[in-house]
N, C-alpha and C. Protein backbone atom coordinates (compact mmCIF):
# COMPACT_ATOMS: atom_id res chain seq x y z
N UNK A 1 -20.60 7.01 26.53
CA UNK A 1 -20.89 5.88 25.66
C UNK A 1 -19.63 5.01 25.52
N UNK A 2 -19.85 3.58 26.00
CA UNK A 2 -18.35 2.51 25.74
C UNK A 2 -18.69 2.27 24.38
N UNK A 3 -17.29 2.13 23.64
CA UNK A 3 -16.94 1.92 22.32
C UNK A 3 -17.21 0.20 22.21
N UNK A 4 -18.22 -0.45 21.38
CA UNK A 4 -17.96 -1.88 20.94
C UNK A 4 -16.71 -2.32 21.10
N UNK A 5 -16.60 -3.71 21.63
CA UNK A 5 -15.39 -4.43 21.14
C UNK A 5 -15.05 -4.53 19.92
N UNK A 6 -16.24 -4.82 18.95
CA UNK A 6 -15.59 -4.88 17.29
C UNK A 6 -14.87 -3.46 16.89
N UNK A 7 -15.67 -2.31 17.31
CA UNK A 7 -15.12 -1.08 17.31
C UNK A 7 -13.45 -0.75 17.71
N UNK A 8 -13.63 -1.18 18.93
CA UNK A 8 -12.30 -1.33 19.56
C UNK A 8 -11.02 -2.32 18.56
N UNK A 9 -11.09 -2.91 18.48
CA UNK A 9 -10.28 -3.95 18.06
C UNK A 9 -10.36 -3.87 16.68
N UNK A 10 -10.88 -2.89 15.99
CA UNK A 10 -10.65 -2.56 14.42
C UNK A 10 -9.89 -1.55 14.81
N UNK A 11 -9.78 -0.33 15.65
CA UNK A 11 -8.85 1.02 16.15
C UNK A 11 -7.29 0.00 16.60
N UNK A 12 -7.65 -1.09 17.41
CA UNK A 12 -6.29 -1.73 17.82
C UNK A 12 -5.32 -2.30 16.96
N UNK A 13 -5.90 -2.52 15.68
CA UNK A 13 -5.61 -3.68 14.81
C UNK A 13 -4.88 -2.28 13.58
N UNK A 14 -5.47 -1.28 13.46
CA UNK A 14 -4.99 0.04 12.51
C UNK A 14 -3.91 0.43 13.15
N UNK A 15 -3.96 0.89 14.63
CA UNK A 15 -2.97 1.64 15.26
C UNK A 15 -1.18 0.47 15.19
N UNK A 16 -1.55 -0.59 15.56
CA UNK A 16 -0.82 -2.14 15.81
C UNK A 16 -0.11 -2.01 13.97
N UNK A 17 -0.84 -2.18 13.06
CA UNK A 17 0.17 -2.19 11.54
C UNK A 17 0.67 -0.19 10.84
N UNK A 18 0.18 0.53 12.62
CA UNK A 18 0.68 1.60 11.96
C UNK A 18 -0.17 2.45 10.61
N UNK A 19 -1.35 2.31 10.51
CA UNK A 19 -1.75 3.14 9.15
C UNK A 19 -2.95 3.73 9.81
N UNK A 20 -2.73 5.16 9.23
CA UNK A 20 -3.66 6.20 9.42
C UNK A 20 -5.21 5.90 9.14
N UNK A 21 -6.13 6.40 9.21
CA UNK A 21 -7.49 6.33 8.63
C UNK A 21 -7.86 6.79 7.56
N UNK A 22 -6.86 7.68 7.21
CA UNK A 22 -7.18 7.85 5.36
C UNK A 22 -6.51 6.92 4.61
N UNK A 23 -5.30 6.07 5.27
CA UNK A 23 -4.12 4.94 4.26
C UNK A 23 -5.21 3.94 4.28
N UNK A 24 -6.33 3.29 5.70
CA UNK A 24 -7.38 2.29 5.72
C UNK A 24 -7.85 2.51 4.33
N UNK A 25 -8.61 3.71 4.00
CA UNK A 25 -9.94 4.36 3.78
C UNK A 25 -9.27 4.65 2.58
N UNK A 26 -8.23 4.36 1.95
CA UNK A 26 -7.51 4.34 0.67
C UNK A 26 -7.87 2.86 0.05
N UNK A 27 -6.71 1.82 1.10
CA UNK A 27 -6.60 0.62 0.42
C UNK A 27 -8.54 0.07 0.67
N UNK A 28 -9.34 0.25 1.30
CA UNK A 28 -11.02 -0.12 1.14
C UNK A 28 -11.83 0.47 0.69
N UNK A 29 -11.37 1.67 0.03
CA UNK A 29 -12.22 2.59 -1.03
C UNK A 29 -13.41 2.96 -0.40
N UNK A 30 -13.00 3.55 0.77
CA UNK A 30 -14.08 4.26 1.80
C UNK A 30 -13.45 5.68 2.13
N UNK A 31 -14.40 6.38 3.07
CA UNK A 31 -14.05 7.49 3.62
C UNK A 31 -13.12 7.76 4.69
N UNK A 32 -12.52 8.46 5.33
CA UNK A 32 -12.09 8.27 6.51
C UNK A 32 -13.08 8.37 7.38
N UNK A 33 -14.30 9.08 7.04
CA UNK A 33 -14.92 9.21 7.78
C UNK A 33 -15.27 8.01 8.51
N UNK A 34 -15.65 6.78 7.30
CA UNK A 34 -16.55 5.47 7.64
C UNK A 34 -15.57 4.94 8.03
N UNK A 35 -13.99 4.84 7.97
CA UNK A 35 -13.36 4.28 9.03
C UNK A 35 -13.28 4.46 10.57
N UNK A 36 -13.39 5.92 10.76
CA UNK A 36 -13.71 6.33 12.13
C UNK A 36 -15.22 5.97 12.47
N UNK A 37 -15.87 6.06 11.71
CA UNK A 37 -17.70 5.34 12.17
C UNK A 37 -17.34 4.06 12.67
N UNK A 38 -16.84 3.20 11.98
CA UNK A 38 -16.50 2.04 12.51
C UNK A 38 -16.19 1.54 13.73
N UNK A 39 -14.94 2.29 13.92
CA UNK A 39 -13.75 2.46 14.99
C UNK A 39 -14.35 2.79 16.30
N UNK A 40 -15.48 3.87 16.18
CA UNK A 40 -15.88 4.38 17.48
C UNK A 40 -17.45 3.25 17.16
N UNK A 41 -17.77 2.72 16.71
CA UNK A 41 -19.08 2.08 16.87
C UNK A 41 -20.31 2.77 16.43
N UNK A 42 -19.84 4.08 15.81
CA UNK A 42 -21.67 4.39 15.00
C UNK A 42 -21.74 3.68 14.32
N UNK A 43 -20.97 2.96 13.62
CA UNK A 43 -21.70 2.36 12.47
C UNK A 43 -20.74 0.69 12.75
N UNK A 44 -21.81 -0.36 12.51
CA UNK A 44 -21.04 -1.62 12.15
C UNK A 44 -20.59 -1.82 10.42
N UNK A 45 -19.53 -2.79 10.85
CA UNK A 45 -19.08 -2.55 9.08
C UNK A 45 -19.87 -3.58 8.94
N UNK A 46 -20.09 -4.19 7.50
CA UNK A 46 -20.65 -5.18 6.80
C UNK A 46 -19.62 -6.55 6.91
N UNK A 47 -20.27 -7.72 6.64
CA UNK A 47 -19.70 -9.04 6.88
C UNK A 47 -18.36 -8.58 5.29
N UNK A 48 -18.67 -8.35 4.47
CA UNK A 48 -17.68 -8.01 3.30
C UNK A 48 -17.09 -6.78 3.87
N UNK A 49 -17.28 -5.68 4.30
CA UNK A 49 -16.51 -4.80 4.66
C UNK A 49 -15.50 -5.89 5.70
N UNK A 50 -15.69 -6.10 6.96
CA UNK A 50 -14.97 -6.98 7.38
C UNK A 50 -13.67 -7.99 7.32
N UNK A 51 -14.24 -8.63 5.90
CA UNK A 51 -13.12 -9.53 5.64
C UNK A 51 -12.00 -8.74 4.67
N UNK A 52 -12.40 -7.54 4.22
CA UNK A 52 -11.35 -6.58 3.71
C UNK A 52 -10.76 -6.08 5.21
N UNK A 53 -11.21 -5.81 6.27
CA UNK A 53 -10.39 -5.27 6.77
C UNK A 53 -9.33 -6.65 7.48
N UNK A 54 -9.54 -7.96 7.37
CA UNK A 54 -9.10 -8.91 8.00
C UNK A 54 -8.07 -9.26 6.95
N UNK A 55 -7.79 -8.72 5.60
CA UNK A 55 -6.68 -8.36 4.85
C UNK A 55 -5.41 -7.68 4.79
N UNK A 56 -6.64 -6.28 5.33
CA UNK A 56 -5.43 -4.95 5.00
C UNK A 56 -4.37 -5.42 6.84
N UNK A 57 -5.35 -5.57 7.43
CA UNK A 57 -4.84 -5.65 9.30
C UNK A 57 -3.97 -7.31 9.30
N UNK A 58 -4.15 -7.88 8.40
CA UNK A 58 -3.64 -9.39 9.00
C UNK A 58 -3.98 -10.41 9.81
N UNK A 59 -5.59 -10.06 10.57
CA UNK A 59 -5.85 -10.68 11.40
C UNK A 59 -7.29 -11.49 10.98
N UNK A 60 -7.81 -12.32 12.17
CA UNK A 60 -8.81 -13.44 11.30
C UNK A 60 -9.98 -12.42 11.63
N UNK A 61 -10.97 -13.16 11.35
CA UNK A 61 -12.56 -12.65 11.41
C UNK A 61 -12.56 -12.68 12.50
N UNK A 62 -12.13 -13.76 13.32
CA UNK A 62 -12.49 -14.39 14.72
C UNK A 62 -12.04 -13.32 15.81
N UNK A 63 -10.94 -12.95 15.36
CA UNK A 63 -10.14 -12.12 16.67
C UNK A 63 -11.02 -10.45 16.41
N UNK A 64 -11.31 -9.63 14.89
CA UNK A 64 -12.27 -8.91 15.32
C UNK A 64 -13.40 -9.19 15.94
N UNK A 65 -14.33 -10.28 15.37
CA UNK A 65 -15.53 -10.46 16.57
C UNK A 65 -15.49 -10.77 17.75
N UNK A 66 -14.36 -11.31 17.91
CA UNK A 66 -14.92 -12.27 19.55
C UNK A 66 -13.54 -11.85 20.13
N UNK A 67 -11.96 -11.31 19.67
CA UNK A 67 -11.09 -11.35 20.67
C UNK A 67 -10.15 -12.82 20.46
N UNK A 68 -10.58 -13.59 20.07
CA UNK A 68 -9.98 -14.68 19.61
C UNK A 68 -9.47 -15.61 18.34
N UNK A 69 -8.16 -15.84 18.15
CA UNK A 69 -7.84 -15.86 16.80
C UNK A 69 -6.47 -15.61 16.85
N UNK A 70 -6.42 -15.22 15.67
CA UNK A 70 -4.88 -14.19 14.80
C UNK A 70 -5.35 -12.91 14.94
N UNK A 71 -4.82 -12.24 15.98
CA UNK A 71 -4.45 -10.59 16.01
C UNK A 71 -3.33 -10.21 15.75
N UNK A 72 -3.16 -8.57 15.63
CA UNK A 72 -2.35 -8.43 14.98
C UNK A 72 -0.86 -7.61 15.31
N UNK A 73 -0.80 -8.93 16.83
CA UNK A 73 0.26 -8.94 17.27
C UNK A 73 0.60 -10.33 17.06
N UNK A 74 -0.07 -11.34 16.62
CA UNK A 74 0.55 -12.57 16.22
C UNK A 74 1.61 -12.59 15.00
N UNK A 75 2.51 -14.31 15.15
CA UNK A 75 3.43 -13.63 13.95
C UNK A 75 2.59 -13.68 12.65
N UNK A 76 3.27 -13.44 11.47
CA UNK A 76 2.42 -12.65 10.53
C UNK A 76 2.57 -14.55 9.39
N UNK A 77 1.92 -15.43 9.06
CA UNK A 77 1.80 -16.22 8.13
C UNK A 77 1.82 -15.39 6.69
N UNK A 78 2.82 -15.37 5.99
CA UNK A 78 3.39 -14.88 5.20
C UNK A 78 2.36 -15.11 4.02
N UNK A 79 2.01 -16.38 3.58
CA UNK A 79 1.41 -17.10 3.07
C UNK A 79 0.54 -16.53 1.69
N UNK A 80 0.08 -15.94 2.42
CA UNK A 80 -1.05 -15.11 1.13
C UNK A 80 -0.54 -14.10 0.89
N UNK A 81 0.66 -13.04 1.67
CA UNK A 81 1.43 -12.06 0.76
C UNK A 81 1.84 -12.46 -0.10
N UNK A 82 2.49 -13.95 -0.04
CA UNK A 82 3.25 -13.98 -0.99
C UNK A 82 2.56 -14.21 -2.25
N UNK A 83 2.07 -15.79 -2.17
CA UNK A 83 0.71 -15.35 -2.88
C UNK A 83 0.40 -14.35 -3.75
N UNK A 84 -0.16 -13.30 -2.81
CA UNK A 84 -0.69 -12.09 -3.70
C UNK A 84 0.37 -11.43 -4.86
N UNK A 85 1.18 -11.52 -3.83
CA UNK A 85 2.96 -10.78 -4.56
C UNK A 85 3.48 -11.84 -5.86
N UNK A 86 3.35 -13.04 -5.94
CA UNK A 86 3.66 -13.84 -7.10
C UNK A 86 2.47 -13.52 -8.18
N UNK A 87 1.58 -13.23 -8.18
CA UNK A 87 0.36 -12.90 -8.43
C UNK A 87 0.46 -11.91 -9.47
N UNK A 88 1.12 -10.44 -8.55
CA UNK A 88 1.21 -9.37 -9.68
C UNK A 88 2.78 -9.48 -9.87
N UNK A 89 3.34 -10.77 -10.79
CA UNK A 89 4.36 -10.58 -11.55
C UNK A 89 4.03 -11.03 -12.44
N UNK A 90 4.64 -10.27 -13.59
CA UNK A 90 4.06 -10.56 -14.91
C UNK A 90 4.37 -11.93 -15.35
N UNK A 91 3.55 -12.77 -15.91
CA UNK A 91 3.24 -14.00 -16.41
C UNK A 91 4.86 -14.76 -17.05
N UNK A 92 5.17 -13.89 -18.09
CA UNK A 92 6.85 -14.50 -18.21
C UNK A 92 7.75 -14.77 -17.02
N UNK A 93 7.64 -14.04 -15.74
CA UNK A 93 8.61 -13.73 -15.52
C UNK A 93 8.08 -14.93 -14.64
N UNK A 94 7.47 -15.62 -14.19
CA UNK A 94 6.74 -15.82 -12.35
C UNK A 94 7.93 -16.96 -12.50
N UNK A 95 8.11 -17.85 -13.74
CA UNK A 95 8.94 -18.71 -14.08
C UNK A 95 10.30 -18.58 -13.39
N UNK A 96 11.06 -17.65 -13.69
CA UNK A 96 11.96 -17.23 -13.60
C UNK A 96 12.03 -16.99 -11.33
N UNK A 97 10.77 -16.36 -11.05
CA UNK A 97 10.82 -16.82 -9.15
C UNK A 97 10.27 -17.45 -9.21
N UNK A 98 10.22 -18.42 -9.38
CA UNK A 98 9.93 -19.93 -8.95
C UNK A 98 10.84 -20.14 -8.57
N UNK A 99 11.81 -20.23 -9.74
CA UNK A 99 13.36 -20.75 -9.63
C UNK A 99 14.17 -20.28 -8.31
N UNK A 100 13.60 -19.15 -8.02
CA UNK A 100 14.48 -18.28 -7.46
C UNK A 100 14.32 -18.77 -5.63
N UNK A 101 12.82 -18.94 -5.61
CA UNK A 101 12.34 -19.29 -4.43
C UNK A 101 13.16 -21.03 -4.62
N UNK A 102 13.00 -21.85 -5.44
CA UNK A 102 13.23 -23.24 -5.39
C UNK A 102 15.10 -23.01 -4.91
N UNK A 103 15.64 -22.23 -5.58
CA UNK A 103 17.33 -21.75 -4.75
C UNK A 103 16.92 -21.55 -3.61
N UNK A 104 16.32 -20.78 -3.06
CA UNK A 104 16.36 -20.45 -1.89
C UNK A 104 16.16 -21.80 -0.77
N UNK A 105 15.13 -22.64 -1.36
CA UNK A 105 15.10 -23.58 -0.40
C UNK A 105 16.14 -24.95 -0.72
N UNK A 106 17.21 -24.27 -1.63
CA UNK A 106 18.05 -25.71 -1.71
C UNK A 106 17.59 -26.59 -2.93
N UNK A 107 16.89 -26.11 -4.08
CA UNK A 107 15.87 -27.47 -4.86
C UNK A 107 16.47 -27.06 -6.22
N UNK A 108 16.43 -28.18 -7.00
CA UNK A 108 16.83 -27.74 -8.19
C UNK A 108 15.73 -26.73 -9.14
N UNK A 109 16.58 -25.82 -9.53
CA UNK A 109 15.34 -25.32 -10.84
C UNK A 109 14.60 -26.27 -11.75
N UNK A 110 13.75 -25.66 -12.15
CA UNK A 110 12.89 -26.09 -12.61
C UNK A 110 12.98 -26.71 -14.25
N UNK A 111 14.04 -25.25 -14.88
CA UNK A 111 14.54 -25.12 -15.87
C UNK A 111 13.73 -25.48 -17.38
N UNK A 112 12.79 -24.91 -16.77
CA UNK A 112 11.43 -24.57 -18.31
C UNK A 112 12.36 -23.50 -18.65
């Protein structure tokens, strides 16, 4: 039996950022099992299962379905880590990196 391409290229995309099938099956609140269902093609994931894994892996929708896109050997658009990462700092403080990021690029603080 050949393994799906989507199959395939969800195994390429785990092995490529390095994380096991229970670290997947941690951060998507699944089994390892249903990560390996995936991986080998018993089971397709769901359009929402999907775009969680186009999170945890870094890569687009496009490059799991079709091969084309952001995989996750492209460079990494920082963008929404950071994002996420300004995100969980606590509300007093985000003030305070703002500033920190606005140094970094040369800009004056903000100085709220």
């Amino acid at each position: 039996m050949s393994i799906p391409p989507l199959a395939r290229r969800l195994r390429i995309a785990r092995n490529t950022r390095g994380l096991s099938t229970e670290e997947v099956a941690v951060k998507l609140e699944l089994t390892p099992g249903a990560i390996r269902h995936h991986e080998n093609g018993a089971r397709v994931p769901t359009v929402p299962m999907l775009q969680l894994y186009t999170r945890v892996y870094h890569v687009s929708a496009d490059w799991l379905l079709t091969g084309y896109g952001k995989g996750p050997t492209d460079p990494e658009d920082i963008t929404d880590e950071a994002l996420q990462t300004f995100k969980e700092i606590p509300t007093g403080q985000q003030r305070a990196a703002v500033d920190v990021l606005r140094a970094l690029a040369g800009k004056k603080a903000s100085g709220g």
